[in-house]
C-alpha atoms as a PDB file:
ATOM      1  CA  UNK A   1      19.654 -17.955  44.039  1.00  0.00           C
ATOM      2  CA  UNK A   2      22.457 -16.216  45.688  1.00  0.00           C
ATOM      3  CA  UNK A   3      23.401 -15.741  49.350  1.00  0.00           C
ATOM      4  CA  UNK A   4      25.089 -12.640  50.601  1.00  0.00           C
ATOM      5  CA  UNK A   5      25.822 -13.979  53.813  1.00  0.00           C
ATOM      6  CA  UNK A   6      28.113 -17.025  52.298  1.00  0.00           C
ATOM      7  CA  UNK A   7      31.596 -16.079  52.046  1.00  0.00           C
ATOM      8  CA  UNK A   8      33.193 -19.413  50.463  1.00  0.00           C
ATOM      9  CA  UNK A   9      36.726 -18.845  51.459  1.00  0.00           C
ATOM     10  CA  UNK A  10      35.339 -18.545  55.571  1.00  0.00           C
ATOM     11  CA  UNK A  11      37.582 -20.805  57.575  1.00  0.00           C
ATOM     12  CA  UNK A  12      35.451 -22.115  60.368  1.00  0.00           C
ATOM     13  CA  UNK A  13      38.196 -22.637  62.558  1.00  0.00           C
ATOM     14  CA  UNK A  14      40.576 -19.871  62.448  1.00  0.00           C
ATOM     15  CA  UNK A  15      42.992 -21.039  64.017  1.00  0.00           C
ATOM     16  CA  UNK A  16      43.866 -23.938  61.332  1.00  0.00           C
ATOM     17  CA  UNK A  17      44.200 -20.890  58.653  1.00  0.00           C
ATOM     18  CA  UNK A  18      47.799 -21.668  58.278  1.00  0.00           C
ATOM     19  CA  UNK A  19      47.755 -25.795  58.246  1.00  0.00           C
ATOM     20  CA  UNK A  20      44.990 -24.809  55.533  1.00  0.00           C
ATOM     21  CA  UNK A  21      47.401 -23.368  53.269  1.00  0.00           C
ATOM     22  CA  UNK A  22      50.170 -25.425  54.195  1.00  0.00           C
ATOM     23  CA  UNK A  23      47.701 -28.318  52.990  1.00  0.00           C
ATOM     24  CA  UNK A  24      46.779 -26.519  49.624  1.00  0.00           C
ATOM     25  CA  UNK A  25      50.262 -25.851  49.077  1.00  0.00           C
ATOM     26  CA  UNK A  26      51.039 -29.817  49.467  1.00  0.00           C
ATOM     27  CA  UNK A  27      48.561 -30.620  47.275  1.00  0.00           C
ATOM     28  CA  UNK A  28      49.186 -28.044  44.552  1.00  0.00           C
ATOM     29  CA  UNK A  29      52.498 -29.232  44.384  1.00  0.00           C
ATOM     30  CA  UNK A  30      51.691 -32.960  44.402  1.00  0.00           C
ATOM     31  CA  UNK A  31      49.580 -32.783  41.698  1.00  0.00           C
ATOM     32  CA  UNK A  32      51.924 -29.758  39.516  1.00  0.00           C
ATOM     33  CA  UNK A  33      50.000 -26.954  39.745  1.00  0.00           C
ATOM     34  CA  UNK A  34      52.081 -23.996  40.138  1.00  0.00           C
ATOM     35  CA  UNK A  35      50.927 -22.344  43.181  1.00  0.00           C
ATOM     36  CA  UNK A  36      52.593 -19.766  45.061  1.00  0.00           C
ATOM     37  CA  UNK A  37      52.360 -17.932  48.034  1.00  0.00           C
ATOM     38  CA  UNK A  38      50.375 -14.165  47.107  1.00  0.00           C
ATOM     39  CA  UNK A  39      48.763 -13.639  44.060  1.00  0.00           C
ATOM     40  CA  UNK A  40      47.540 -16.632  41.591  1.00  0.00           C
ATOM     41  CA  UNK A  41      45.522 -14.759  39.624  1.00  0.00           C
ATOM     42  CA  UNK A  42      47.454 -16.642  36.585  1.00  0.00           C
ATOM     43  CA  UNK A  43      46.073 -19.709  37.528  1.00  0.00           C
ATOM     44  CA  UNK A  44      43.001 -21.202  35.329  1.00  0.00           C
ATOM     45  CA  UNK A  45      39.817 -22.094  37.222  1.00  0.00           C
ATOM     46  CA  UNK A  46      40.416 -25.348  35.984  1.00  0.00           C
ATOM     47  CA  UNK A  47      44.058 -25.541  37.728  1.00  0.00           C
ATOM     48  CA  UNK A  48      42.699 -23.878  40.721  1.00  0.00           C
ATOM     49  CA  UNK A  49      39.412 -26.189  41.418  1.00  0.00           C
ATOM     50  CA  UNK A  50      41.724 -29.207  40.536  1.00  0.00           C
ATOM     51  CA  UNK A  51      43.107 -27.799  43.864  1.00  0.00           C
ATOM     52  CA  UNK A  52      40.352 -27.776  46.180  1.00  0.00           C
ATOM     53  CA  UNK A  53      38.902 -31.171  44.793  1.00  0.00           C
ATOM     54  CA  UNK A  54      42.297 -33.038  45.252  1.00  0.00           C
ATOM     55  CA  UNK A  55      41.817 -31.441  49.097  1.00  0.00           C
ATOM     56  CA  UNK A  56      38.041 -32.076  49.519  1.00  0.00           C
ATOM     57  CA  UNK A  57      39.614 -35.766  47.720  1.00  0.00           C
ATOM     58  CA  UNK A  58      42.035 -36.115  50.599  1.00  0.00           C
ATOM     59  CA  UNK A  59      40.554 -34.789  53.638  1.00  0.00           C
ATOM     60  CA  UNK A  60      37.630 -37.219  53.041  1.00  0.00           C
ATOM     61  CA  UNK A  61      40.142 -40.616  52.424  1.00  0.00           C
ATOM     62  CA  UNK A  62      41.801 -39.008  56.186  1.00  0.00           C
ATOM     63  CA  UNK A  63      38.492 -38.647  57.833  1.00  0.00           C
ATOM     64  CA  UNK A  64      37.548 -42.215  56.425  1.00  0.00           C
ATOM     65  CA  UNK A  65      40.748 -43.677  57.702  1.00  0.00           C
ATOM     66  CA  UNK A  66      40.019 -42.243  60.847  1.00  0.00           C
ATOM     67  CA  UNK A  67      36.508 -43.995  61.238  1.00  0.00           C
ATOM     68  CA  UNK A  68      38.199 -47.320  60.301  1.00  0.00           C
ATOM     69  CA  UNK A  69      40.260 -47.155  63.113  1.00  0.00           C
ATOM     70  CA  UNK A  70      38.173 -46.213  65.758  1.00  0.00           C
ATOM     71  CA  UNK A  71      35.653 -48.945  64.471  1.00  0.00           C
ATOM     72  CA  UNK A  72      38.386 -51.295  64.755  1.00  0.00           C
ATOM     73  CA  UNK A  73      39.929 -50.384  68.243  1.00  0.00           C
END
């Protein structure tokens, strides 16, 4: 079932729009997908979810890291 209201690429906080693709841009290059800045409509899905899992993959080791530490202190 689809939902019209869900726009997937929504930042919630737009202000972090730019550390966002700073991020993806890290990551895309760490793991050699060729992303650029603009158009990547050349990019398989497969390259381009690699992506956003390697992020998702990331931001939850940082978050994680985060809890470890404050459990700690």
């Amino acid at each position: 079932m689809s939902n019209n209201n869900t726009n997937s690429n929504k930042i919630n906080v737009p202000e972090a729009r730019a550390a966002m693709e700073q991020f993806k841009c890290e990551v895309a290059n760490e793991i050699g997908v060729p992303l650029k800045k603009g158009y990547n409509g050349d990019l398989t899905s497969a390259q381009n979810g690699y992506v956003g899992g390697y992020m998702v993959k990331k931001m939850i080791e940082k978050q994680e890291q985060m809890m470890a530490e404050k459990n700690q202190g």
